[in-house]
N, C-alpha and C. Protein backbone atom coordinates (compact mmCIF):
# COMPACT_ATOMS: atom_id res chain seq x y z
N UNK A 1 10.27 21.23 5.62
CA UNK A 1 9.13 20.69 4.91
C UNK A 1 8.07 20.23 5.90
N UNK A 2 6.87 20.42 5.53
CA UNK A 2 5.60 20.35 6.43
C UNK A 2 5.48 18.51 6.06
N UNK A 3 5.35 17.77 7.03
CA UNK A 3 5.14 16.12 6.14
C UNK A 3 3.94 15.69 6.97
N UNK A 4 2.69 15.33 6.55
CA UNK A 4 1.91 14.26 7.42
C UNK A 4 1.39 13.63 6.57
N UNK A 5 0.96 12.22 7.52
CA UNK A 5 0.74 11.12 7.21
C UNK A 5 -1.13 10.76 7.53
N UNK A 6 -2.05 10.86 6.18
CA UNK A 6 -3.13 10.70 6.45
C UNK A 6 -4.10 9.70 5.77
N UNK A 7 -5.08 9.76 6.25
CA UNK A 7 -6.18 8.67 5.25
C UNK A 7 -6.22 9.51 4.23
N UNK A 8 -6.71 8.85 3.02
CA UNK A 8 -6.34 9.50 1.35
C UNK A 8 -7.92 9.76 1.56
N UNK A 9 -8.61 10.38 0.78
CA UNK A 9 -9.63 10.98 0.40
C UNK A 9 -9.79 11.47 -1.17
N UNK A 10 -11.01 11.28 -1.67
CA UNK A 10 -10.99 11.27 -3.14
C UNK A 10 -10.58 12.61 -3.85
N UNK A 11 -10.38 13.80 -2.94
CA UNK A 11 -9.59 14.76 -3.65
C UNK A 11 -8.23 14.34 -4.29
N UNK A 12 -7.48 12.89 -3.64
CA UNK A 12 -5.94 12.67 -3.30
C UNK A 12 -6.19 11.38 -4.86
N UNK A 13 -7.08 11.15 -5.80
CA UNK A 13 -7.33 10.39 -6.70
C UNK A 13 -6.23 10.49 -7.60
N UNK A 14 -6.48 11.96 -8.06
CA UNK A 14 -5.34 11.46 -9.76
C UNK A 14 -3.73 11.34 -8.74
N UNK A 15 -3.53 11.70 -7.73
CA UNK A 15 -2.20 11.90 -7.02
C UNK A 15 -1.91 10.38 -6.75
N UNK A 16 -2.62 9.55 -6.66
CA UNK A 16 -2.53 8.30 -6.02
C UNK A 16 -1.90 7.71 -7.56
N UNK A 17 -3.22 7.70 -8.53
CA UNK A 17 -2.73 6.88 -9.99
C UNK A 17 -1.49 7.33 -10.43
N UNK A 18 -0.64 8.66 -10.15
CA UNK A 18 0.16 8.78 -11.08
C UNK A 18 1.35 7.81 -10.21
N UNK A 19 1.23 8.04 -9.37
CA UNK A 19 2.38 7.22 -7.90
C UNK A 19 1.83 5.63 -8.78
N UNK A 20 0.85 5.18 -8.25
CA UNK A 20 0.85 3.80 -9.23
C UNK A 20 1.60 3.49 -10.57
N UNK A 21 1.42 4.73 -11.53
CA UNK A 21 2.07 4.53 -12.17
C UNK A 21 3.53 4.24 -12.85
N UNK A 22 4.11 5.27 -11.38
CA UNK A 22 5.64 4.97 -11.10
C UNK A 22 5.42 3.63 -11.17
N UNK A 23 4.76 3.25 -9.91
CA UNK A 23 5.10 1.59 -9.35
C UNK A 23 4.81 0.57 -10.12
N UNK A 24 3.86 0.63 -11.08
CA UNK A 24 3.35 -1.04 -11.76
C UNK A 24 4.47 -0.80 -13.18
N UNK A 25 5.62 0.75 -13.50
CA UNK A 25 6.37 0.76 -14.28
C UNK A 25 7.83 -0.19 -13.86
N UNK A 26 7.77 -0.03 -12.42
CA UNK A 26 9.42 -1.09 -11.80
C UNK A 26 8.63 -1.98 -11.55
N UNK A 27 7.07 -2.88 -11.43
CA UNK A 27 7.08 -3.98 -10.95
C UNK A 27 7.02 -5.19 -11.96
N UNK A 28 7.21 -6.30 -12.34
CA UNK A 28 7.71 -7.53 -13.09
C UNK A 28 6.20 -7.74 -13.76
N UNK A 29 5.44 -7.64 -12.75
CA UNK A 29 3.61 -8.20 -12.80
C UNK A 29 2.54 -7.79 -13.63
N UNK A 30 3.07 -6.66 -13.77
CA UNK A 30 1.95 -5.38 -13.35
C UNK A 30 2.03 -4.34 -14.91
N UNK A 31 1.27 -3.55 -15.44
CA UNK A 31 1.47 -2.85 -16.00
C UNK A 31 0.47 -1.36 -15.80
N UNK A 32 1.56 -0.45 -16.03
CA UNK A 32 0.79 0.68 -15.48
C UNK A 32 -0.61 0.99 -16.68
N UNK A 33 -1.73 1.40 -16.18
CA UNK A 33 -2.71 2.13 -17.09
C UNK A 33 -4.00 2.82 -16.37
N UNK A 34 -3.94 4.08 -16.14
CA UNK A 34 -4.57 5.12 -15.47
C UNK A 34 -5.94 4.82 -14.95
N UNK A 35 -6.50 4.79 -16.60
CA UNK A 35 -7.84 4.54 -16.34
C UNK A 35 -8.43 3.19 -15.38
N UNK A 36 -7.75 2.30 -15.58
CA UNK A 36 -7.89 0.99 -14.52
C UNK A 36 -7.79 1.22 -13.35
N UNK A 37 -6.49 1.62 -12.65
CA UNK A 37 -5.88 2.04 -11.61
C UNK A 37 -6.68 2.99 -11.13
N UNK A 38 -7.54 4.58 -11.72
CA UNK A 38 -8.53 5.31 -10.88
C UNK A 38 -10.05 4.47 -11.06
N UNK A 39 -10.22 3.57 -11.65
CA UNK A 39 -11.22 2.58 -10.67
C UNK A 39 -11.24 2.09 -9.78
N UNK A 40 -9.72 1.32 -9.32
CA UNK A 40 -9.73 0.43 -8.29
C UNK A 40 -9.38 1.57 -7.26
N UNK A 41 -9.14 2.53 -7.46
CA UNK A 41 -8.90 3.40 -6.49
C UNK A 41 -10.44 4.06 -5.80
N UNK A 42 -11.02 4.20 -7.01
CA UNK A 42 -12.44 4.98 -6.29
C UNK A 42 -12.73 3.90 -5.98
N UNK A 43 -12.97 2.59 -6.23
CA UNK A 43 -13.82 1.99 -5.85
C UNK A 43 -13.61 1.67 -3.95
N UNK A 44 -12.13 1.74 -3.31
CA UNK A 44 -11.85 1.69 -2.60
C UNK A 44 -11.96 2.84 -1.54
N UNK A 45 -12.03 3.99 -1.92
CA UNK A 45 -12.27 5.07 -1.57
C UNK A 45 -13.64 5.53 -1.39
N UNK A 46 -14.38 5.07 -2.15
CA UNK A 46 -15.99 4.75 -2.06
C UNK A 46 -16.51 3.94 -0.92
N UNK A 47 -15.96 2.86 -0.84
CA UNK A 47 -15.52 1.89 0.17
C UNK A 47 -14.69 1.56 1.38
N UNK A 48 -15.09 2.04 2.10
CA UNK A 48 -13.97 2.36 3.44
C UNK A 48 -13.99 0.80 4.24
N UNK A 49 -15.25 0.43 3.98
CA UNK A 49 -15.07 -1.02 5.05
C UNK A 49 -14.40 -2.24 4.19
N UNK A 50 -13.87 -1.67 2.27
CA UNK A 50 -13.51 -2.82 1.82
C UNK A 50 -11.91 -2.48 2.08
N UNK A 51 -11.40 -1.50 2.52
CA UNK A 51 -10.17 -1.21 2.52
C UNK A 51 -9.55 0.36 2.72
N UNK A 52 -8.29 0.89 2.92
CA UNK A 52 -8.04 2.10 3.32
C UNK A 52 -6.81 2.33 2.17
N UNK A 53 -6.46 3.71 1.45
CA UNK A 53 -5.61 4.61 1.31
C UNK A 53 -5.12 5.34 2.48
N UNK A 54 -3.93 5.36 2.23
CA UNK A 54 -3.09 6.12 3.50
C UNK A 54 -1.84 6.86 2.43
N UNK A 55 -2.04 8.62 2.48
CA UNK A 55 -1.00 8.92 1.73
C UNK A 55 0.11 9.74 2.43
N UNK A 56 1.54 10.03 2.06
CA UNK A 56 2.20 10.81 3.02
C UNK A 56 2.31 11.75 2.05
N UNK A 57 2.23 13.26 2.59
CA UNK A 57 2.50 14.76 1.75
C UNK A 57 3.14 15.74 2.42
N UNK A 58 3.73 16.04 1.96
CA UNK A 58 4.99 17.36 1.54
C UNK A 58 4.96 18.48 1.15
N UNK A 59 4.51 19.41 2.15
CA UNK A 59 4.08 20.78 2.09
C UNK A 59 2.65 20.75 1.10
N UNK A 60 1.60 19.57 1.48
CA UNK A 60 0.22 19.52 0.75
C UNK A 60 0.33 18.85 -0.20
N UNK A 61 1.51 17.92 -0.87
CA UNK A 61 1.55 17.59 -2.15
C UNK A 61 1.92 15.85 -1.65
N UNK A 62 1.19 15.39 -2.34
CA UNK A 62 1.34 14.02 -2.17
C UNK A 62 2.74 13.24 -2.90
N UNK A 63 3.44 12.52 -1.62
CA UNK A 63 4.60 11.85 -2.46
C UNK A 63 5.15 10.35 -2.36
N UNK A 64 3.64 10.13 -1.84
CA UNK A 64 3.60 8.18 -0.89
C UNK A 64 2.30 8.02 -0.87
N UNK A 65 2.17 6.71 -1.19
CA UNK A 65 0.98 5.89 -0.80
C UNK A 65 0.90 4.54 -1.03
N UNK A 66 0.15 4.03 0.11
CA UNK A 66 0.02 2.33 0.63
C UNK A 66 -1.75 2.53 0.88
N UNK A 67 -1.80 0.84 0.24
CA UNK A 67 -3.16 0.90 0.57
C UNK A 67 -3.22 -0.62 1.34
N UNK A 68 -4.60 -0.50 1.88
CA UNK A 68 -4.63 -1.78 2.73
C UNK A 68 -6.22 -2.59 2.44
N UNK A 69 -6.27 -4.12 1.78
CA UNK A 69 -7.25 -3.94 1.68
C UNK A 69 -8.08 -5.57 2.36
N UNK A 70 -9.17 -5.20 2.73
CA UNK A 70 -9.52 -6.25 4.09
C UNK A 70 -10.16 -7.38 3.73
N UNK A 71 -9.83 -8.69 4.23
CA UNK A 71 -10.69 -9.97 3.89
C UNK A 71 -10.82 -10.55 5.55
N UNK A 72 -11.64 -11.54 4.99
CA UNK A 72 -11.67 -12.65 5.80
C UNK A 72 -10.52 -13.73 6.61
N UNK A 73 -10.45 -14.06 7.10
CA UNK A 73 -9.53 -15.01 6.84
C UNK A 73 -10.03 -16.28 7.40
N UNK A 74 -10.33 -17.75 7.10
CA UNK A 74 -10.58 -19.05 7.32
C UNK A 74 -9.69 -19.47 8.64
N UNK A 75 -8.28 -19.14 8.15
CA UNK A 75 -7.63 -19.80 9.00
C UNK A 75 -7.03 -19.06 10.03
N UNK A 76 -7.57 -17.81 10.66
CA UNK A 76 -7.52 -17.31 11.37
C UNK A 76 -8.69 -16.83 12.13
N UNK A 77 -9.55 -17.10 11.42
CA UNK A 77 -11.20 -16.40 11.97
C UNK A 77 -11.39 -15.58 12.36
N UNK A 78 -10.65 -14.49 11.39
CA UNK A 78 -11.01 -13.05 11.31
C UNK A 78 -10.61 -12.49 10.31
N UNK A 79 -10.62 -10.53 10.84
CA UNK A 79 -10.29 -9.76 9.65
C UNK A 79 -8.72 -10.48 9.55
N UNK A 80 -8.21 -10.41 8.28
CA UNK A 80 -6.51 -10.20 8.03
C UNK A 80 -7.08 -8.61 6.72
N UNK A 81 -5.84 -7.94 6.61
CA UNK A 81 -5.38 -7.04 5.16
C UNK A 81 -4.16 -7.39 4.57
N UNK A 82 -4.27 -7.10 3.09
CA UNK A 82 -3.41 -7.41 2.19
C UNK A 82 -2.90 -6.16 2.24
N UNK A 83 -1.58 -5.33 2.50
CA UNK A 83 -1.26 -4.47 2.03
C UNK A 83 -0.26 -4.16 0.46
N UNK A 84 -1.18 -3.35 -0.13
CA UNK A 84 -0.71 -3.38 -1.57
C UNK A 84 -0.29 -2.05 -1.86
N UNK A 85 0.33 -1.46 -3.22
CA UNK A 85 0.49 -0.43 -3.47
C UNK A 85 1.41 0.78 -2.58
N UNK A 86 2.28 -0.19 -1.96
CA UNK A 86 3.10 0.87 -1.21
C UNK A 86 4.07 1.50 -2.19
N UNK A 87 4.38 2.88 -2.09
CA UNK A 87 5.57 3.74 -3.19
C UNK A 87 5.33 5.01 -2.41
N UNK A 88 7.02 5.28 -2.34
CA UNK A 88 7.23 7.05 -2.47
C UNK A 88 7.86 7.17 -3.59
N UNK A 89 7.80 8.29 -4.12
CA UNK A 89 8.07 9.17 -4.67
C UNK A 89 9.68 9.08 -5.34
N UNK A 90 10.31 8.23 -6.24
CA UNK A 90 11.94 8.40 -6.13
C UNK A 90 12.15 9.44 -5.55
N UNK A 91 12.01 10.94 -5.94
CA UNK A 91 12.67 11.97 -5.32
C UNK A 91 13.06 11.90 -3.89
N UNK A 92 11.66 11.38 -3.21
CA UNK A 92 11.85 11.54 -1.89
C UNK A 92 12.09 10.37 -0.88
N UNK A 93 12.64 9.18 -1.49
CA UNK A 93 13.04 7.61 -0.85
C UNK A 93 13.79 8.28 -0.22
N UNK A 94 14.40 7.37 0.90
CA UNK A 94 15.69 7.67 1.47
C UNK A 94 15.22 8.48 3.34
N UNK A 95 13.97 9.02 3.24
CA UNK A 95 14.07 10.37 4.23
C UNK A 95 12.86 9.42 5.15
N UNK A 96 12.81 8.34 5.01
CA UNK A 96 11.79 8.00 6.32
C UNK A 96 10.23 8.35 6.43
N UNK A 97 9.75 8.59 5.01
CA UNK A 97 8.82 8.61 4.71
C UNK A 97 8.22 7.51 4.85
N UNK A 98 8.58 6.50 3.86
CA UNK A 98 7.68 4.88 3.97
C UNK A 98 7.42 4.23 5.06
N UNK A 99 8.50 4.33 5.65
CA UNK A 99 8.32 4.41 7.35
C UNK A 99 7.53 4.76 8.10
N UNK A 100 7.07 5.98 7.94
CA UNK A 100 5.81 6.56 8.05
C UNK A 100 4.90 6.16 7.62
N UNK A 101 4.60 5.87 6.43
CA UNK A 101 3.33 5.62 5.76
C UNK A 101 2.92 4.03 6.22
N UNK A 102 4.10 3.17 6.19
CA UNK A 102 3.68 1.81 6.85
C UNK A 102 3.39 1.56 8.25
N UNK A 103 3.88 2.01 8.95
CA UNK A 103 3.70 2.55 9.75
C UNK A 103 2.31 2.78 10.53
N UNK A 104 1.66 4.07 9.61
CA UNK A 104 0.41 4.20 9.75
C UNK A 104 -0.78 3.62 8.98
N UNK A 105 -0.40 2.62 8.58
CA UNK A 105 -1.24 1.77 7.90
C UNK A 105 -1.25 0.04 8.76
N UNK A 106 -0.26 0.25 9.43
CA UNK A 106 -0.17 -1.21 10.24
C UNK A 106 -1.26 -1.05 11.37
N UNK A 107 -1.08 0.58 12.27
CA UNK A 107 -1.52 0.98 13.15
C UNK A 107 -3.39 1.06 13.00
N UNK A 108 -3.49 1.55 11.46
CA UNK A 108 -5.06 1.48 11.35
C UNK A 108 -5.35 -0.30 11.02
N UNK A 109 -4.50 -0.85 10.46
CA UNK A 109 -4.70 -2.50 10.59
C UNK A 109 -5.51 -2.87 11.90
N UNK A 110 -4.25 -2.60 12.68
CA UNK A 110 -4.54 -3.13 14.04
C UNK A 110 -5.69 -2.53 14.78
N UNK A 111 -5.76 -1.24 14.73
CA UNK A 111 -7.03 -0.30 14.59
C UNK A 111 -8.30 -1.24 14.93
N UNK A 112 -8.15 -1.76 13.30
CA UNK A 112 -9.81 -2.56 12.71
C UNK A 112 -9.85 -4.07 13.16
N UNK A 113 -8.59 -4.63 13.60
CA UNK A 113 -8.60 -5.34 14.83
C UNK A 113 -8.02 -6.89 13.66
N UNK A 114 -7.57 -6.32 12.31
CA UNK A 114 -6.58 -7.28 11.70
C UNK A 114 -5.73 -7.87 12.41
N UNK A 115 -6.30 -9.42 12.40
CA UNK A 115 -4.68 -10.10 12.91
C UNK A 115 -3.63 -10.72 12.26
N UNK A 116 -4.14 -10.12 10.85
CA UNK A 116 -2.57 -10.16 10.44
C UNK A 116 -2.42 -8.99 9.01
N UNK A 117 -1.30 -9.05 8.86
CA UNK A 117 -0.97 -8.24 7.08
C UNK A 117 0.12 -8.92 6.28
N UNK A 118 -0.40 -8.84 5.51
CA UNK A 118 0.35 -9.80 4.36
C UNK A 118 0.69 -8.34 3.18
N UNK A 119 1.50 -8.76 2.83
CA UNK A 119 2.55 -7.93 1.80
C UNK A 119 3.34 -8.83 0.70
N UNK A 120 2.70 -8.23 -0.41
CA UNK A 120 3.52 -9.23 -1.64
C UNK A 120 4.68 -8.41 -2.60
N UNK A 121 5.48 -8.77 -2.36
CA UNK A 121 6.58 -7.69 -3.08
C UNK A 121 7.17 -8.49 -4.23
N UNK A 122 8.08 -7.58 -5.09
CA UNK A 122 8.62 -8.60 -6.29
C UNK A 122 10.08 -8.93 -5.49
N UNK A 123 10.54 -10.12 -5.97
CA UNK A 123 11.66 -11.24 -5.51
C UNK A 123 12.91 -9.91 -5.40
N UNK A 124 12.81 -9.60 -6.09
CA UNK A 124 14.52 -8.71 -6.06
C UNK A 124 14.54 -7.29 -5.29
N UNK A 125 13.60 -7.24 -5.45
CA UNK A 125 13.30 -5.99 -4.29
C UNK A 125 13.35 -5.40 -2.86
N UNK A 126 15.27 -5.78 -2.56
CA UNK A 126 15.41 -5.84 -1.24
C UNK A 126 15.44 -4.44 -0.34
N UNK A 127 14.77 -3.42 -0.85
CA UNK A 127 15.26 -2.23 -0.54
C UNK A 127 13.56 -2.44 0.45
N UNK A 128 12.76 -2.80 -0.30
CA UNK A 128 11.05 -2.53 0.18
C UNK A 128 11.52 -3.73 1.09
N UNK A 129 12.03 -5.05 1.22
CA UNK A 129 11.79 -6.64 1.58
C UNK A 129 12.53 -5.87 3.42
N UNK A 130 13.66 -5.01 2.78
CA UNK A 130 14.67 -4.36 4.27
C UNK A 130 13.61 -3.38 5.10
N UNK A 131 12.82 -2.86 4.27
CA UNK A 131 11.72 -1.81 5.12
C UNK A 131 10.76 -2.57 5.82
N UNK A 132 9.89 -3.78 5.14
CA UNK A 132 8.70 -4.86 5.69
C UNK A 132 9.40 -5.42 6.55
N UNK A 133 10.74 -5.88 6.87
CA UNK A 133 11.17 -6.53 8.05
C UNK A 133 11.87 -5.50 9.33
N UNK A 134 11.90 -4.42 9.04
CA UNK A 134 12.18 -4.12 10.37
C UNK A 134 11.25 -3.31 10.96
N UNK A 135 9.80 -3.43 10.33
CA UNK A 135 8.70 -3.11 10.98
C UNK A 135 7.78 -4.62 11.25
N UNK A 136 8.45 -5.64 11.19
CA UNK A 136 8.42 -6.61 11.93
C UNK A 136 7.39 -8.09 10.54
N UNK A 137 7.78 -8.09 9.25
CA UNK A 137 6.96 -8.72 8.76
C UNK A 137 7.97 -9.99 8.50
N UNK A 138 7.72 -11.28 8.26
CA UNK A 138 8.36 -12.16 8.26
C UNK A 138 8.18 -12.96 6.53
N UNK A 139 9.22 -13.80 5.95
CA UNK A 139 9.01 -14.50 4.80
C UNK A 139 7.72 -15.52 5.51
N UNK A 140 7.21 -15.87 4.31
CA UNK A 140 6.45 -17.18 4.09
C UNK A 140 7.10 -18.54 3.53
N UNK A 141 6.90 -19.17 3.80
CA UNK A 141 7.01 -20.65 2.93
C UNK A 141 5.88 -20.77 1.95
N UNK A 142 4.79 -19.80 1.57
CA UNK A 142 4.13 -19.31 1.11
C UNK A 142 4.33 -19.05 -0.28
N UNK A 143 4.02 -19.50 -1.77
CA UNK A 143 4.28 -18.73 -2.66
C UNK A 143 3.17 -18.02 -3.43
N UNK A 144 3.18 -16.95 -4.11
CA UNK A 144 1.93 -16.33 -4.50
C UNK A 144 1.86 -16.76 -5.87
N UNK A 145 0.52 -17.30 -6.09
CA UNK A 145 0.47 -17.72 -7.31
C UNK A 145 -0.92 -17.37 -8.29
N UNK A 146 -1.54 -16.40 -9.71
CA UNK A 146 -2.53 -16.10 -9.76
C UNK A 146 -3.02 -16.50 -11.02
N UNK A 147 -4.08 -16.10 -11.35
CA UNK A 147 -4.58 -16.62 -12.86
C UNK A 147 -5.51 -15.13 -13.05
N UNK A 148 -5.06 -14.56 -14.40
CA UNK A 148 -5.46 -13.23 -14.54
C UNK A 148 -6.72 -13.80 -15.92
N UNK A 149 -8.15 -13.28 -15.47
CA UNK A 149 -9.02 -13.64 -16.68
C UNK A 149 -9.10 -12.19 -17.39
């Protein structure tokens, strides 16, 4: 299998939402719905300095994607990114893909000169919690807390 790991581009749109859609279907939070999800996607993709898509593909066919998206930070006095939306593909977990894809999304982090990344995962989810720590991310004493209008 041919596999690389690249910046997403708006050809890679409906490929990205349907992968979302896997993901906001296993997450606690979240609920999947297309039309929402290819907004926040173009809008990001439109937008390169508000944030990056990074997808991994499989003989041309997309079967991963993480996105990363950039703020401020006060208490660091600089860029930090939130990385959100990481998922492969059930079919293809297991083969060192995500690995890849985080991977190359830490690397363009650091790239843009982020000094830090933050990653919010759901509580039971030790399969993603085992991947974020041995590419070096640590718990918080931190809890995430939001108000949806």
């Amino acid at each position: 299998m041919n596999i690389e790991v690249r910046a997403a581009n708006v050809s890679d749109l409906d490929a990205i939402c349907r992968l979302l859609i896997l993901l906001f279907e296993q997450e606690a939070d979240f609920e999947p719905h297309y039309e929402r999800q290819a907004r926040g996607v173009q809008a990001i993709l439109s937008h390169p300095e508000r944030g990056r898509f990074f997808v991994v593909t499989e003989s041309g066919h997309v079967v991963g994607v993480v996105s990363l998206q950039f703020l401020e930070s006060t208490a660091l006095g600089g860029r930090v990114a939130l990385l959100e939306d990481m998922i492969v593909h059930p079919n293809r977990r297991g083969q060192g893909l995500g690995k890849q894809l985080l991977s190359k999304a830490l690397t363009h982090a650091q790239e843009q000169g982020c000094l830090r990344v933050t990653v919010l995962t759901d509580h039971d989810n030790r399969l993603a919690q085992a991947l974020y720590e041995k590419l070096g991310f640590k718990s918080s004493r931190m809890i995430p807390m939001r108000r949806v209008f």
